[in-house]
Protein backbone atom coordinates (compact mmCIF):
# COMPACT_ATOMS: atom_id res chain seq x y z
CA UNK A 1 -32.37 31.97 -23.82
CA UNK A 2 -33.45 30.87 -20.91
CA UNK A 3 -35.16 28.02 -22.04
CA UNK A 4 -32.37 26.74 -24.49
CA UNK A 5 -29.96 26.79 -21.15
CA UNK A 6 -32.50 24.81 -19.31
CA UNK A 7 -32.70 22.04 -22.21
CA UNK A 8 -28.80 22.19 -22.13
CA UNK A 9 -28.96 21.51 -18.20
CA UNK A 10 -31.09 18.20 -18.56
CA UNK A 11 -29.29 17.02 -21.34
CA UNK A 12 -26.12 17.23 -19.61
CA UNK A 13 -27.81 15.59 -16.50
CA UNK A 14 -29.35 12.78 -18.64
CA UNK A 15 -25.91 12.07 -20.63
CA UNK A 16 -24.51 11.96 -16.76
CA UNK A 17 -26.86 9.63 -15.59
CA UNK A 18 -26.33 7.22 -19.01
CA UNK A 19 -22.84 7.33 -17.59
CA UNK A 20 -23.42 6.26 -14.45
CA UNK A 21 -25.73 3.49 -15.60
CA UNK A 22 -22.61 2.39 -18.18
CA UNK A 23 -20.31 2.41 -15.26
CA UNK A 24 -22.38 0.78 -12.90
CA UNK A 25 -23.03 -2.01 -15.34
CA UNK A 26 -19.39 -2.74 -16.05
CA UNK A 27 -19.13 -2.86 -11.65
CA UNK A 28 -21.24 -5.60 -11.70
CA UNK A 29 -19.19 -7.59 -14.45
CA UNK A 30 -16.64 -7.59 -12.67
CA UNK A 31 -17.59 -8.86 -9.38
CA UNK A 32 -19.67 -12.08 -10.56
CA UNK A 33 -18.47 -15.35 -9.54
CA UNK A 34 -17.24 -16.42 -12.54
CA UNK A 35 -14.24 -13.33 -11.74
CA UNK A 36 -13.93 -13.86 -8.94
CA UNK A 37 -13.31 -17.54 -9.03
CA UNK A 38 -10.20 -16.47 -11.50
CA UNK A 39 -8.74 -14.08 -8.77
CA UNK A 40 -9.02 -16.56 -6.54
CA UNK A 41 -7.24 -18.70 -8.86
CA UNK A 42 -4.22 -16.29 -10.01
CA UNK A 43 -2.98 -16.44 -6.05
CA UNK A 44 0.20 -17.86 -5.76
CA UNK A 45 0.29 -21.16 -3.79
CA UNK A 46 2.80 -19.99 -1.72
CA UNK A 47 1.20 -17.08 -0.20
CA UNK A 48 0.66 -17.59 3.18
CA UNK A 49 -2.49 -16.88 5.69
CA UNK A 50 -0.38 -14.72 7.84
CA UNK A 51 -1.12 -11.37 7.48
CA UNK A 52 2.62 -9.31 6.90
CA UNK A 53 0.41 -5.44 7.39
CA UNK A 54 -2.00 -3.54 5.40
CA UNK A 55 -3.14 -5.32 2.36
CA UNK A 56 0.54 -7.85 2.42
CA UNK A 57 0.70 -11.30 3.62
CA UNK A 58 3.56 -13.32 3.98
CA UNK A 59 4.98 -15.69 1.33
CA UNK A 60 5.59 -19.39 2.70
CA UNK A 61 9.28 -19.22 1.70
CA UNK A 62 9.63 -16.66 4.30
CA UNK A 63 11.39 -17.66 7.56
CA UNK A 64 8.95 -18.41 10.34
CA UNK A 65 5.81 -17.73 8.86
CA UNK A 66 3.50 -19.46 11.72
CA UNK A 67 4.93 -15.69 14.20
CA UNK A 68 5.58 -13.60 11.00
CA UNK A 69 8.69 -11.40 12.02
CA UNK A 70 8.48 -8.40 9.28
CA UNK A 71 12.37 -7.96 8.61
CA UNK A 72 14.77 -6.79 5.51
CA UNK A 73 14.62 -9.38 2.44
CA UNK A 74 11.33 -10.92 3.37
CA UNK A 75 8.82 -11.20 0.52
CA UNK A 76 5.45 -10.46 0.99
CA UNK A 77 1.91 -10.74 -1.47
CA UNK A 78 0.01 -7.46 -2.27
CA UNK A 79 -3.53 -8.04 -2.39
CA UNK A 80 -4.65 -5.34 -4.00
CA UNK A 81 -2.23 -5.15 -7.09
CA UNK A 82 -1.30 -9.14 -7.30
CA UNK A 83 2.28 -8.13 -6.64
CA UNK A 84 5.15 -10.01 -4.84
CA UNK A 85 7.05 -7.56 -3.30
CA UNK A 86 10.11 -7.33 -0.66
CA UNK A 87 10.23 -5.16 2.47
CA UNK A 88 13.57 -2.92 2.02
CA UNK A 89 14.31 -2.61 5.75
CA UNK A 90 13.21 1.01 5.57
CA UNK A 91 10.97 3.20 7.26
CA UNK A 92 9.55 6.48 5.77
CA UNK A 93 8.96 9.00 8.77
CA UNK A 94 7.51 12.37 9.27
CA UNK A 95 9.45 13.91 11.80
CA UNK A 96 7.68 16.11 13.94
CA UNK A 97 9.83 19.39 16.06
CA UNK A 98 12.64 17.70 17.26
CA UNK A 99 13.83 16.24 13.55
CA UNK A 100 14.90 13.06 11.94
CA UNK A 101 18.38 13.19 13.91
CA UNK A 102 16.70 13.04 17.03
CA UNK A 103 14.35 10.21 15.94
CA UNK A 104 17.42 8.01 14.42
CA UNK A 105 19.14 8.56 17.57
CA UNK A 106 16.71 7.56 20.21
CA UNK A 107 15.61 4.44 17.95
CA UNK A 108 19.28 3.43 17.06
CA UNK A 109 18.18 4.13 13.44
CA UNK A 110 20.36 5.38 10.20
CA UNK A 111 19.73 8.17 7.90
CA UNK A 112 18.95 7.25 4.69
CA UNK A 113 17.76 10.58 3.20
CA UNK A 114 15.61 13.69 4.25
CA UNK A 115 14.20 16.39 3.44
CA UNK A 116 14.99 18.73 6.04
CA UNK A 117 11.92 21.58 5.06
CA UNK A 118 9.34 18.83 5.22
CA UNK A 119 10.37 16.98 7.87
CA UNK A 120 10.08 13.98 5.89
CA UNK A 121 13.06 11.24 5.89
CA UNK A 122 13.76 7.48 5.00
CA UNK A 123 15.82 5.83 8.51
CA UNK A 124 17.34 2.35 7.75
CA UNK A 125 16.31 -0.32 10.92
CA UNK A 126 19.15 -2.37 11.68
CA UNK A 127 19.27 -6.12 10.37
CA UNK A 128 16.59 -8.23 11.94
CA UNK A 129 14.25 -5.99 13.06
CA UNK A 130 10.71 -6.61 13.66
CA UNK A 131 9.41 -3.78 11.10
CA UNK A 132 6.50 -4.47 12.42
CA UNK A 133 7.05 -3.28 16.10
CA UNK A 134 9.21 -0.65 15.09
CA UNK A 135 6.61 1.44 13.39
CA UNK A 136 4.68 0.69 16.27
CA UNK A 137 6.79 2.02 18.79
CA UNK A 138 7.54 4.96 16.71
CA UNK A 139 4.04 5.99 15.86
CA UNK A 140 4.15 6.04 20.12
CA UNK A 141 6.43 8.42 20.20
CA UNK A 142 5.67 12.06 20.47
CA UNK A 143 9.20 13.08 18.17
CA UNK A 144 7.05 11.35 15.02
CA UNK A 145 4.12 12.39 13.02
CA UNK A 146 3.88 9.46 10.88
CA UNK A 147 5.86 5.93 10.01
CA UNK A 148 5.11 3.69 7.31
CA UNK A 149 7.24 0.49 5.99
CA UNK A 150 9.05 1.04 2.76
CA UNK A 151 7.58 -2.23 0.39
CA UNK A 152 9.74 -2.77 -2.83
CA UNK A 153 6.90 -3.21 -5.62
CA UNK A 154 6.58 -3.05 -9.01
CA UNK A 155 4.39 0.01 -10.26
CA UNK A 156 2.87 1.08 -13.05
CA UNK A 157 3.17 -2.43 -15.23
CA UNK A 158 1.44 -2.96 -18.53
CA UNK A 159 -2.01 -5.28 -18.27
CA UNK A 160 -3.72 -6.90 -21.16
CA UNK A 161 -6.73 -7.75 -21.38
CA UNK A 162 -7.26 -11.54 -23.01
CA UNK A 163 -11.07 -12.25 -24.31
């Protein structure tokens, strides 16, 4: 008995370790130059060098792109998913004692929705705010938890892959 669940053990290791070598080998396929000279390629031309926040950059046909101002409308470039995507003018927030009402007040800030239990709420900035230093100054502030800019994007699209 003992020695069947023992050969059952290092099977199950060795099958694991096939695995990994199988994934591992597909990692390096798709980082050879070849790739990433087509990734390189697929980047719109009018994505700009300006970094927008987190993995975004601005898009050239946004106003004043040399001192990116992060405001309502403007259309930014996800690196990560290849996505153009729009900033709504929204901030997600996690309020901490005090509430979302007391957050939207002191910031001049509307409510767009909450959840009262969690703490958690969506506060409209008003039109042409710097996103940017908004969620800066509220991340300074001891009535928030957590503030994060609300990007319009396009999720869970279908991909083919050509050969």
């Amino acid at each position: 008995m003992k020695l069947t669940m023992m050969a059952l053990a290092a099977s199950g290791l060795l099958m694991t370790g096939s695995v990994v070598a199988q994934d591992q080998a597909v990692d390096d396929r798709l980082t050879n130059d070849s790739q990433k000279s087509v990734a390189k390629a697929e980047l719109p031309a009018t994505v700009s060098d300006a970094r927008a926040f987190g993995t975004y950059r601005m898009m050239e046909k946004s106003s004043d792109v040399k001192a990116p101002k992060l405001t309502a409308g403007v259309e930014v470039y996800n690196e990560v998913t290849r996505n153009v995507a729009t900033i709504s003018g929204n901030i997600t927030v996690l309020a901490g004692e005090q509430g979302l009402a007391a957050i939207a007040q002191e910031f001049g800030l509307d409510i767009v929705s909450e959840d009262s239990r969690a703490g958690l709420g969506l506060l409209k900035a008003p039109e042409g705010t710097d996103l940017n230093e908004l969620v800066k100054q509220l991340r300074g502030s001891d009535l928030v938890r957590a503030a994060r800019i609300e990007v319009i994007e396009p999720r869970n699209e279908l991909h083919v892959i050509k050969r």
